[in-house]
Protein backbone atom coordinates (compact mmCIF):
# COMPACT_ATOMS: atom_id res chain seq x y z
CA UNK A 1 -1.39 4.97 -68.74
CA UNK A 2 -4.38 6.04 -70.98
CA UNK A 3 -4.80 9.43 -70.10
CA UNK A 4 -3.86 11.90 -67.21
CA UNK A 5 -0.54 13.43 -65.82
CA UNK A 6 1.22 10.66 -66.24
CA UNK A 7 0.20 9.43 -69.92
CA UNK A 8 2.19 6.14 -71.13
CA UNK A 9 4.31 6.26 -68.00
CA UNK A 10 5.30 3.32 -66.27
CA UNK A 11 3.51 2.80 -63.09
CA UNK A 12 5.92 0.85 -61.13
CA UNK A 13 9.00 2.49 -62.52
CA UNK A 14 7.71 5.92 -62.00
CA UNK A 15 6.88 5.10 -58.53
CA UNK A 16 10.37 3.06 -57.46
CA UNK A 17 12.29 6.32 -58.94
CA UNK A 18 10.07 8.76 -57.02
CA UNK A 19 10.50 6.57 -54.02
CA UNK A 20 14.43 6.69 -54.45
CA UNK A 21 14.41 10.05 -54.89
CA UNK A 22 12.34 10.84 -51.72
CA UNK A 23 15.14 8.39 -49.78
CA UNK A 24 17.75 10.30 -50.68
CA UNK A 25 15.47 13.42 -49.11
CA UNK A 26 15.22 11.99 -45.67
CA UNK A 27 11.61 10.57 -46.48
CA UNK A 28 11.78 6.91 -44.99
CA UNK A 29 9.98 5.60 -48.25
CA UNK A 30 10.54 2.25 -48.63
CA UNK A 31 9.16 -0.91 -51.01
CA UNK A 32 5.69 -1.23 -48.92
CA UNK A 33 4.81 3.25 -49.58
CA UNK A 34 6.15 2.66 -53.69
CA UNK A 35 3.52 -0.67 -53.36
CA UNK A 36 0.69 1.52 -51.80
CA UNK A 37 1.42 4.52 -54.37
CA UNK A 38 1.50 1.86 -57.52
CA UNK A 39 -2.02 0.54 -56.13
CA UNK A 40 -3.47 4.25 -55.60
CA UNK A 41 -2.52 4.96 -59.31
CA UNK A 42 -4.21 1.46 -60.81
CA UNK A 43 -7.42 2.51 -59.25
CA UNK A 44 -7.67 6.04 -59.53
CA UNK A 45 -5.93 7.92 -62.66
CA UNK A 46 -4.62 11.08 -61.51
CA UNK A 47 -6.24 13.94 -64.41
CA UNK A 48 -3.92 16.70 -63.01
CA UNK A 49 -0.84 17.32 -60.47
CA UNK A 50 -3.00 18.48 -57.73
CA UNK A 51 -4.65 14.74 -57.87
CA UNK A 52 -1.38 13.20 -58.06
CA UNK A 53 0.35 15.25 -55.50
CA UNK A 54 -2.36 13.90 -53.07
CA UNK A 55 -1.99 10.54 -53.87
CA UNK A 56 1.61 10.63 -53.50
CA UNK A 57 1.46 12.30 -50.27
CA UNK A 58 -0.55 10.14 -48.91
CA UNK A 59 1.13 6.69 -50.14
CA UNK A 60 4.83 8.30 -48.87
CA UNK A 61 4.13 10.57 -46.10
CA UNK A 62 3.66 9.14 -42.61
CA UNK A 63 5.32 11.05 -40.46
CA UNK A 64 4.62 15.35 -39.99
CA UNK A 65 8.03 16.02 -39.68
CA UNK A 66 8.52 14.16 -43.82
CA UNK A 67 5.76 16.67 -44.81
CA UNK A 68 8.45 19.34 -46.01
CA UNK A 69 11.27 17.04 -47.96
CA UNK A 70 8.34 15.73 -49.97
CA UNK A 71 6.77 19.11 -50.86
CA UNK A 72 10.75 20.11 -51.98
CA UNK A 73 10.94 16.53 -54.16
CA UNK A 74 7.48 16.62 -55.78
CA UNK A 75 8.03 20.66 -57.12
CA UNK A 76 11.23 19.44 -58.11
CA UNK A 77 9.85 16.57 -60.07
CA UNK A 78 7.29 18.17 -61.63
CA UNK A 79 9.24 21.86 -61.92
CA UNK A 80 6.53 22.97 -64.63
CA UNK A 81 3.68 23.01 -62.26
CA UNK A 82 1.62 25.69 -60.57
CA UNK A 83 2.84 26.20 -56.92
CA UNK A 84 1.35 24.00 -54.72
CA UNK A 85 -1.05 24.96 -51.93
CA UNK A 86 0.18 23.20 -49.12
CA UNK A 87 3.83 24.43 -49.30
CA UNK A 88 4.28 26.32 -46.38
CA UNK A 89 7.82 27.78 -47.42
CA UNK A 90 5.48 29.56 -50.21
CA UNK A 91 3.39 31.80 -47.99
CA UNK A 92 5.10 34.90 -46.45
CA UNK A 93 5.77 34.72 -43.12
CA UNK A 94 3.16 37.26 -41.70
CA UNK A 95 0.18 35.43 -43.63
CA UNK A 96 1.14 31.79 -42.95
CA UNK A 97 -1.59 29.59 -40.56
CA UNK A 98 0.65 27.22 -38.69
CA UNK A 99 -2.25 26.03 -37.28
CA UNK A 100 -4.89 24.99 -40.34
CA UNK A 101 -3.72 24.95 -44.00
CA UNK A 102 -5.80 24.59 -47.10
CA UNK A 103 -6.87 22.28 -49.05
CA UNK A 104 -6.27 22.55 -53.10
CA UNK A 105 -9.04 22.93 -55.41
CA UNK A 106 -9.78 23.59 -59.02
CA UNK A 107 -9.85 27.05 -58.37
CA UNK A 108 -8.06 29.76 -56.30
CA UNK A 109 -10.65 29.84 -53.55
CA UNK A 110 -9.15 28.18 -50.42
CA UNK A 111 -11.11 27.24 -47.35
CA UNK A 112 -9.58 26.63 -43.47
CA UNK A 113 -9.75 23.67 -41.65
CA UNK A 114 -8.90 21.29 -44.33
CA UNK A 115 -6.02 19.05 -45.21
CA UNK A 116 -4.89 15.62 -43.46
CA UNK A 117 -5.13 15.24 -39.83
CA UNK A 118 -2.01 16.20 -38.81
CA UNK A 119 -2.41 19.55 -40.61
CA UNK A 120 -4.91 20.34 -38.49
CA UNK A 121 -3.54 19.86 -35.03
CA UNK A 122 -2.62 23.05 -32.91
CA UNK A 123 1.12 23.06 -32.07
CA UNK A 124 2.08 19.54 -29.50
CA UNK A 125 3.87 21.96 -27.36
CA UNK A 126 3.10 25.97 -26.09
CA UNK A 127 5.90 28.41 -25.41
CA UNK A 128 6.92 28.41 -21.88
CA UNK A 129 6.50 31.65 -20.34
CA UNK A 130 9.91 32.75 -19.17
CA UNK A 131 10.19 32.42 -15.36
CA UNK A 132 12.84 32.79 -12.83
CA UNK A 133 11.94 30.44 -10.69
CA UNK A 134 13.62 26.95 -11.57
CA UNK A 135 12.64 23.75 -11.64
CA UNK A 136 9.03 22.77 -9.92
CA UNK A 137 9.02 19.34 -8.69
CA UNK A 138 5.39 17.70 -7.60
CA UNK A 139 4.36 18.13 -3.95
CA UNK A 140 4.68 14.83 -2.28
CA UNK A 141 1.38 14.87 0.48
CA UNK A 142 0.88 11.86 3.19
CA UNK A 143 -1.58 9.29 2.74
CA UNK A 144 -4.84 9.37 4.70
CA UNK A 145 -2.76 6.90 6.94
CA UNK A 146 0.54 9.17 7.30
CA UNK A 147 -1.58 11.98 7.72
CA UNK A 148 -3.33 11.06 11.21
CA UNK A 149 -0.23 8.99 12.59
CA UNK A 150 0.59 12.07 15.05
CA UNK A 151 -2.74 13.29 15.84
CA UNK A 152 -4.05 12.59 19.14
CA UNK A 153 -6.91 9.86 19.79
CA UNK A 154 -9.45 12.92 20.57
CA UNK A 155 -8.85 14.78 17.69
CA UNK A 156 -10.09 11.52 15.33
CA UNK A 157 -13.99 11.08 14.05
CA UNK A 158 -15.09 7.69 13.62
CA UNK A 159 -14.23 6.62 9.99
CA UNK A 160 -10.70 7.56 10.94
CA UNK A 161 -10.49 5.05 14.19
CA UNK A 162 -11.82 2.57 12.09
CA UNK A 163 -8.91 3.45 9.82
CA UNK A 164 -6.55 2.94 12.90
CA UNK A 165 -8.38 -0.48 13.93
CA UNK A 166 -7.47 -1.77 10.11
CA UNK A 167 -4.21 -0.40 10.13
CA UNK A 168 -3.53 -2.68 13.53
CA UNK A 169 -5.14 -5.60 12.50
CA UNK A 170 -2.85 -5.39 9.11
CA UNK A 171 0.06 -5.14 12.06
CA UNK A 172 -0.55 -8.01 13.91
CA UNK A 173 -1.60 -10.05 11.33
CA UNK A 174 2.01 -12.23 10.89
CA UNK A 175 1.84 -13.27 14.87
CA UNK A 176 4.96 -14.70 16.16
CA UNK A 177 4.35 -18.35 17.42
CA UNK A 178 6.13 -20.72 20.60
CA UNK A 179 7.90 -23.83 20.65
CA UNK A 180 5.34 -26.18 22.17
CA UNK A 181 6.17 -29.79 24.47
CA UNK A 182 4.24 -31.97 21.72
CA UNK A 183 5.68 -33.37 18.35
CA UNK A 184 4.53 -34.23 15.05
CA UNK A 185 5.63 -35.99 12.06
CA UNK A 186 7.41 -34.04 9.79
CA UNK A 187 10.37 -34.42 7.27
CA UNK A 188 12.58 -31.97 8.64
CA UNK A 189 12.25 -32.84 12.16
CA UNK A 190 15.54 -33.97 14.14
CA UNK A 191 14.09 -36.43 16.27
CA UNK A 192 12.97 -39.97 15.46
CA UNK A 193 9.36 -40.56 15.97
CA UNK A 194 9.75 -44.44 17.02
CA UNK A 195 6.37 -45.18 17.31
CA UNK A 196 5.51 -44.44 14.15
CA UNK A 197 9.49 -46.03 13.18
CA UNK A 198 8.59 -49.69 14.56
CA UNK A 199 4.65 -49.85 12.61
CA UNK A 200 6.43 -49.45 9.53
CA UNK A 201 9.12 -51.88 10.04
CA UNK A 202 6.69 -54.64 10.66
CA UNK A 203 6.59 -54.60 6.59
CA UNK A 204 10.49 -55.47 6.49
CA UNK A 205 11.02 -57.81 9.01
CA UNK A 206 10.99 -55.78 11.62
CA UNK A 207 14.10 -54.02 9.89
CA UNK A 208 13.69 -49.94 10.36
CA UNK A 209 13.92 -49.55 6.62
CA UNK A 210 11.99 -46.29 6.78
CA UNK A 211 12.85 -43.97 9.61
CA UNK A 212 10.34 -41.18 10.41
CA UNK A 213 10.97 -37.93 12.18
CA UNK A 214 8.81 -35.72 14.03
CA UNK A 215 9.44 -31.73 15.01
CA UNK A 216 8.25 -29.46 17.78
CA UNK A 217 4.95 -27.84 16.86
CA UNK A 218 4.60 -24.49 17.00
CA UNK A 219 1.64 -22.49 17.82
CA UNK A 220 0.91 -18.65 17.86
CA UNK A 221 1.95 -17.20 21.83
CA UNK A 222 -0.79 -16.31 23.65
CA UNK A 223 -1.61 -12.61 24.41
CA UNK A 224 -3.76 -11.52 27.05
CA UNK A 225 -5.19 -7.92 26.98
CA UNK A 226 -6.94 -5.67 30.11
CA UNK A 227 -7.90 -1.77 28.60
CA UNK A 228 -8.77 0.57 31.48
CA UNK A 229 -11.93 2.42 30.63
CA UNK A 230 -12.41 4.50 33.45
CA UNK A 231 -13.26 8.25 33.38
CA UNK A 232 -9.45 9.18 32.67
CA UNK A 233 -9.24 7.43 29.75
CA UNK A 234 -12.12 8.43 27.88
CA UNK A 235 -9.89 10.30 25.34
CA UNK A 236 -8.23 7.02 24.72
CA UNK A 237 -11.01 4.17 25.01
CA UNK A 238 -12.63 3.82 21.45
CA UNK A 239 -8.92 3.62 20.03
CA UNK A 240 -7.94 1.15 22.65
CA UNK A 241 -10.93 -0.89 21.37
CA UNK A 242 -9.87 -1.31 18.13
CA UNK A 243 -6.77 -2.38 19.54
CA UNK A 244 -8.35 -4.84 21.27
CA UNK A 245 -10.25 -6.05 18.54
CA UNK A 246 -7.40 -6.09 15.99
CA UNK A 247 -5.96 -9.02 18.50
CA UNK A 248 -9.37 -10.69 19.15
CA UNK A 249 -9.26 -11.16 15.60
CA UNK A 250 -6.38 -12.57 14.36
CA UNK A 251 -4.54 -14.17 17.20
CA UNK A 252 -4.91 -16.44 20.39
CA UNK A 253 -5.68 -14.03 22.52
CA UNK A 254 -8.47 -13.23 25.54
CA UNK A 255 -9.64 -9.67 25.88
CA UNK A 256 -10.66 -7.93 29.11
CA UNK A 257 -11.83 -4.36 30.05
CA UNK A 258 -12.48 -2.99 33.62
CA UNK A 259 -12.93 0.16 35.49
CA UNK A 260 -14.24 -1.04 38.95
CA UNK A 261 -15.08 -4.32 37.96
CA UNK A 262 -13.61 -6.69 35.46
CA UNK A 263 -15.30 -7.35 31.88
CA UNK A 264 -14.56 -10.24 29.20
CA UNK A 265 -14.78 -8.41 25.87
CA UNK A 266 -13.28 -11.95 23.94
CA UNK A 267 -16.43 -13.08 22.09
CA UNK A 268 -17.95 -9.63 21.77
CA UNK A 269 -14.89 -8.05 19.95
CA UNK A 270 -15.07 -10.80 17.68
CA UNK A 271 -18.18 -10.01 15.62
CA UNK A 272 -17.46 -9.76 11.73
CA UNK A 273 -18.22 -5.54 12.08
CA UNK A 274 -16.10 -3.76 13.74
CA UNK A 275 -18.70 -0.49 14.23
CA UNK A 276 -20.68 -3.25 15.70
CA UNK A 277 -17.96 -4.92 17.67
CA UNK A 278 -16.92 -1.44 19.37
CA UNK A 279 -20.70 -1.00 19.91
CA UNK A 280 -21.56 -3.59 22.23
CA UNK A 281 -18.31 -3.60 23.72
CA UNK A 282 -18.44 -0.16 25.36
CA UNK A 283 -22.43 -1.60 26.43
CA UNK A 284 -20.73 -4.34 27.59
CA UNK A 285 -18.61 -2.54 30.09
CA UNK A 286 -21.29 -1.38 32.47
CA UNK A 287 -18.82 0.77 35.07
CA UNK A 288 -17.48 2.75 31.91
CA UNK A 289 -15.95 6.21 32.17
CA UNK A 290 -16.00 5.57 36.60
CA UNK A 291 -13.36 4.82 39.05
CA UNK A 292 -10.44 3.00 38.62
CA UNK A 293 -9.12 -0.34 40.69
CA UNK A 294 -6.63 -1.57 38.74
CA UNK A 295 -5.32 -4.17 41.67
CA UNK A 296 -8.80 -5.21 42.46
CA UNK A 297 -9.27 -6.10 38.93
CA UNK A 298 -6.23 -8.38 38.07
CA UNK A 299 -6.65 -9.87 41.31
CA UNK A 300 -10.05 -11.54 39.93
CA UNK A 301 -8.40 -12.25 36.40
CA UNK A 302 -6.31 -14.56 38.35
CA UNK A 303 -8.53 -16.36 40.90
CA UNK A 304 -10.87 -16.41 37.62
CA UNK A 305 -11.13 -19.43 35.14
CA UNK A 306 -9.60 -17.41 32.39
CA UNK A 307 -6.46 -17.00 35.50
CA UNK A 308 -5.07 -19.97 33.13
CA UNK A 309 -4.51 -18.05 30.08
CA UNK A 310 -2.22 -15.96 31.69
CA UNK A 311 0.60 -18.83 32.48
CA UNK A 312 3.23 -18.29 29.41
CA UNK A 313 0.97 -15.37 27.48
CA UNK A 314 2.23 -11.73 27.11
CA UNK A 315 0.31 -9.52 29.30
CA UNK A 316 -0.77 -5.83 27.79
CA UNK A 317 -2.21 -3.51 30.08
CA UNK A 318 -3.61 -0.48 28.61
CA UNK A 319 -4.34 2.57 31.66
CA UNK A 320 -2.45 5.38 32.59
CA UNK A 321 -1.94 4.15 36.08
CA UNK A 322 -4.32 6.43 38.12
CA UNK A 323 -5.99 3.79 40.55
CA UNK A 324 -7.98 4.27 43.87
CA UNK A 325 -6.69 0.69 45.21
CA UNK A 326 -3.55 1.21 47.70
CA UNK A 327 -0.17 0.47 46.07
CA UNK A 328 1.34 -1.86 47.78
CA UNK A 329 -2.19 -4.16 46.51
CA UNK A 330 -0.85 -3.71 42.99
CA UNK A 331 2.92 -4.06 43.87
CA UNK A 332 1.60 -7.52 45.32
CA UNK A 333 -0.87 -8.96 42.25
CA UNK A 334 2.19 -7.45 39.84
CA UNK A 335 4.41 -10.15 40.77
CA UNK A 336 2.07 -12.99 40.99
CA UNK A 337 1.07 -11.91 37.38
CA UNK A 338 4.75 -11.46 36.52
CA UNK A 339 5.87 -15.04 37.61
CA UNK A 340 2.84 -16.50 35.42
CA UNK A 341 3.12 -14.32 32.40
CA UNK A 342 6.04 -14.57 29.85
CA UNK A 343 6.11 -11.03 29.68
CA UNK A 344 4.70 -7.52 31.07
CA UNK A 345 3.88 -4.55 28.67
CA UNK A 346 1.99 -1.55 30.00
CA UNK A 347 0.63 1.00 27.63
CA UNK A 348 0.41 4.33 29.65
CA UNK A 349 -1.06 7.53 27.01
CA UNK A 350 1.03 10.01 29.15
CA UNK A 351 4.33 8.04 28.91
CA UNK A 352 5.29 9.69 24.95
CA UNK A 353 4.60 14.03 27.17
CA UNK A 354 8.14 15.38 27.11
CA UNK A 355 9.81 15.22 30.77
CA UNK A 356 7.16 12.32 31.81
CA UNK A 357 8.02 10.52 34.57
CA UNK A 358 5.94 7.62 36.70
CA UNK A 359 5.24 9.70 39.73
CA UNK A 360 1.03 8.27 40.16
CA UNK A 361 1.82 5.65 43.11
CA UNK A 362 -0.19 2.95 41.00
CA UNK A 363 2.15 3.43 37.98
CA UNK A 364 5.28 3.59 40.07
CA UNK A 365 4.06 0.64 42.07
CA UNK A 366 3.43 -1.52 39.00
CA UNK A 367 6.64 -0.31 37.09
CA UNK A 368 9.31 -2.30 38.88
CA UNK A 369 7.68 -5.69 37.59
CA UNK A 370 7.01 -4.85 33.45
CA UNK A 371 9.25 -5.60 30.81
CA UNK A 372 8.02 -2.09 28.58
CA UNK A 373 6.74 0.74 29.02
CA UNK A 374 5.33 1.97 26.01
CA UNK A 375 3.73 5.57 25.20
CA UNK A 376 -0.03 5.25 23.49
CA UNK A 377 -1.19 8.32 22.80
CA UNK A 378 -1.20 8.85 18.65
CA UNK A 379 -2.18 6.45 15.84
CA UNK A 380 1.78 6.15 15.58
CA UNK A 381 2.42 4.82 19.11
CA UNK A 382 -0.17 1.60 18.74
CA UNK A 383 1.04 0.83 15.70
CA UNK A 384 5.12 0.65 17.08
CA UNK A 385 3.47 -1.16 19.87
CA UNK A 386 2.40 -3.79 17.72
CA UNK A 387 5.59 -3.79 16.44
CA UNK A 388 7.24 -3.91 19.94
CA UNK A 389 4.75 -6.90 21.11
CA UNK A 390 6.12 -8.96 18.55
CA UNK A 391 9.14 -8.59 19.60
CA UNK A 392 8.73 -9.80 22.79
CA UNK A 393 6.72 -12.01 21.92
CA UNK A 394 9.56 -13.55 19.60
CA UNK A 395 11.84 -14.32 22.89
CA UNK A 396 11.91 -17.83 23.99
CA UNK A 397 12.82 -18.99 27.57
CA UNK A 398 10.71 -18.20 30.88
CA UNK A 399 11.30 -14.89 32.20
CA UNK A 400 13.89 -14.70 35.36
CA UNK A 401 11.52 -12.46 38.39
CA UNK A 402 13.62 -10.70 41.05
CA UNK A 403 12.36 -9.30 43.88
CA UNK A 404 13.10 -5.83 42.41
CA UNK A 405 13.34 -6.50 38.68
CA UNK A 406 14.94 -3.79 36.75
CA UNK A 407 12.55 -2.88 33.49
CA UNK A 408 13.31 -2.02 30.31
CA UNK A 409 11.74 1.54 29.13
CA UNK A 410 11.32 2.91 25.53
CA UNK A 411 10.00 6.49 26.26
C-alpha cells in the first residue's frame, strides 16, 4: 500500500490472516468475506483504524450475533488503537443504549440512530411479564356453517338459508345411481354383446376374432319430492325450499308442493338463482300457509302424468303430519305409493323434540308404510338427511310391502 493504516502491507495476506484469526473466534469468515475485504481495500485506502474497522466489519460480519468476537479480534489486532465506539463491553452498564449505538467520527461527538441496520433494531423479543396462568392455546370458533347447524329454521335470516341451500346442494351432489335393464359396450362388461360380436367377424371369415362386451348402464335413482306448505309449517317452508331446489338441481328428480291442492315446483326450482328460484316458488304455490290434505294430494300425484315417476324413485315427504283428510284415506294412498316407490322417507320437524312420539292420526296412519322417519328441524337434520337418502338410495332390489310393514326409525 502507498499510504494509510496499512502502509506496504500485503493486501491479500493481511486479509487471509485476519480472516483465520476471526475463524478461530467463532466468526464464520470464510474465502468469499477475505475476497470482499481484499476488494474493499483496492478501492478505498483506509487513512485511519476507524476507516478500516468499518470496512472490515462490513466484509466479515453478517450475522448480529458475530458482532462481538470481531470487536474482541480487531482491538486485539490493532492493540495500539483508541477504543472503539461501537464496543459495547466498553460502556458501563447504566449508560449503554442497547437499542441505537453510535456511529464513529473524527471527533468525540457521537450522534444516535446511526450504525448498520441491525444496530438499530429494538430487541426481536420483549420480556414476558411473569404470569401464573400457564400456557394459552388459540380459541378454536365454528365456521359460519358449524355455527348455525343447531339453530332452528326460524331463527335464520335469508343469507343464512341460502347458506343452508348451498351446503345441501354440495350434499347431494355425488348421487347414488341404479342398475338399469339396457346394456352398452364397454371393456369391462361380463357379457358378450353378439350383435356387435358377429359385424366384426364378417372381416375374418366369419371367425369371432374380436369379442366385444357390453355392461349394465347405470343411471342416477330417481327421487321424487312433495314439501307441505301449509300454515303449520311456515317455520319450516323457505328451508324446505332450498331443499327442494338443491335436488331439482343436481339430480333426476320431480319436485312437488301442496297444501290443499297439489303444485309442480320442477321447472321453477330450477332457475340459475336460487333467491329467484325460492321466489316464484312460494308464488307458485297459491294455497300457501292454508289447510292441509295430505291424502287428497298424493292421491292426484298418482292418477297424474307425473304418477310414473314414482314407480322405482325414493319418495321424500316433507310435513309434520297434521292433515284434515280422514286417516284411513292416507293409510290407503300410503300403500299404493309404497308398492310403486323403491322407498318411503318422511321428514316430520317435530320428530328430533325429546319424548316425541307419532300420536297426529295422519302421521300414525302414514307411519306403518315408510322406510325412515327422519327429524328436520335444524340446518343439521337436512343435511344427515341427505346423507340418509343416499343411503337408501344405494340399496338395490324392490322393496318387499306387507300388509303391516314394520319401519325403520332414526329419532
Amino acid at each position: 500500500m502507498s499510504g494509510g493504516v496499512l502502509r506496504g502491507v500485503d493486501r491479500a495476506a493481511f486479509a487471509t490472516a485476519f480472516a483465520d484469526r476471526l475463524r478461530r473466534a467463532g466468526v464464520p469468515a470464510g474465502l468469499t468475506e477475505a475476497g470482499d475485504f481484499v476488494r474493499a481495500l483496492g478501492v478505498w485506502t483506509p487513512g485511519e483504524t476507524t476507516a478500516l474497522y468499518w470496512a472490515a466489519r462490513i466484509s466479515f460480519v453478517r450475522r448480529h450475533a458475530d458482532l462481538a468476537a470481531f470487536d474482541r479480534v480487531f482491538a486485539a489486532v490493532f492493540a495500539d488503537a483508541p477504543p472503539l465506539p461501537l464496543t459495547r463491553s466498553a460502556a458501563p452498564p447504566g449508560t449503554r443504549d442497547d437499542v441505537h449505538l453510535p456511529v464513529p467520527a473524527d471527533t468525540d461527538a457521537t450522534g444516535d440512530g446511526g450504525g448498520l441496520p441491525w444496530a438499530t433494531l429494538p430487541a426481536p423479543v420483549a420480556e414476558a411479564e411473569p404470569s401464573d396462568a400457564g400456557v394459552r392455546l388459540p380459541e378454536r370458533r365454528p365456521s359460519a356453517l358449524a355455527g348455525l347447524a343447531d339453530r332452528p329454521f326460524e331463527d335464520l335470516d335469508a343469507a343464512q338459508l341460502a347458506l343452508l341451500g348451498d351446503a345441501l346442494r354440495e350434499a347431494v351432489a355425488r348421487w347414488p345411481s341404479r342398475r338399469t335393464r339396457r346394456h352398452a359396450v364397454g371393456p369391462a362388461g361380463r357379457r358378450v354383446a353378439l350383435r356387435p360380436t358377429i359385424a366384426r367377424a364378417r372381416r375374418t371369415a366369419w371367425e369371432p376374432v374380436e369379442v366385444v362386451r357390453e355392461r349394465q348402464v347405470r343411471r342416477p335413482r330417481r327421487v321424487v319430492l312433495l314439501c307441505d306448505l301449509s300454515e303449520s309449517m311456515r317455520a319450516q317452508a323457505h328451508a324446505y325450499l332450498h331443499l327442494l331446489r338443491a335436488f331439482a338441481v343436481t339430480t333426476d328428480a320431480e319436485v312437488f308442493a301442496f297444501a290443499t291442492t297439489l303444485t309442480r315446483l320442477t321447472v321453477v326450482l330450477r332457475h340459475t338463482s336460487a333467491s329467484a328460484a325460492i321466489a316464484h316458488a312460494g308464488a307458485a304455490v297459491t294455497d300457501r300457509f292454508g289447510g292441509t290434505r295430505i291424502a287428497t294430494n298424493l292421491r292426484a300425484l298418482l292418477a297424474s302424468p307425473h304418477g310414473d315417476a314414482v314407480r322405482g324413485a325414493v319418495v321424500l315427504i316433507g310435513s309434520d303430519g297434521w292433515d284434515s283428510d280422514p286417516s284411513d284415506e292416507l293409510a290407503a294412498v300410503m300403500a299404493r305409493l309404497s308398492r310403486r316407490a323403491h322407498r318411503i322417507v318422511w321428514l316430520n320437524p317435530r320428530a328430533g323434540a325429546p319424548g316425541f312420539a307419532p300420536l297426529v292420526a295422519g302421521m300414525a296412519a302414514a307411519l306403518p308404510y315408510c322406510d325412515r322417519l327422519l327429524p328436520a328441524a335444524t340446518f343439521r337434520d337436512l343435511l344427515d338427511a341427505a346423507g340418509q337418502l343416499q343411503s337408501v338410495t344405494c340399496t338395490e332390489g324392490r322393496k318387499r310391502f306387507t300388509a303391516t310393514p314394520t319401519p325403520r326409525i332414526i329419532a
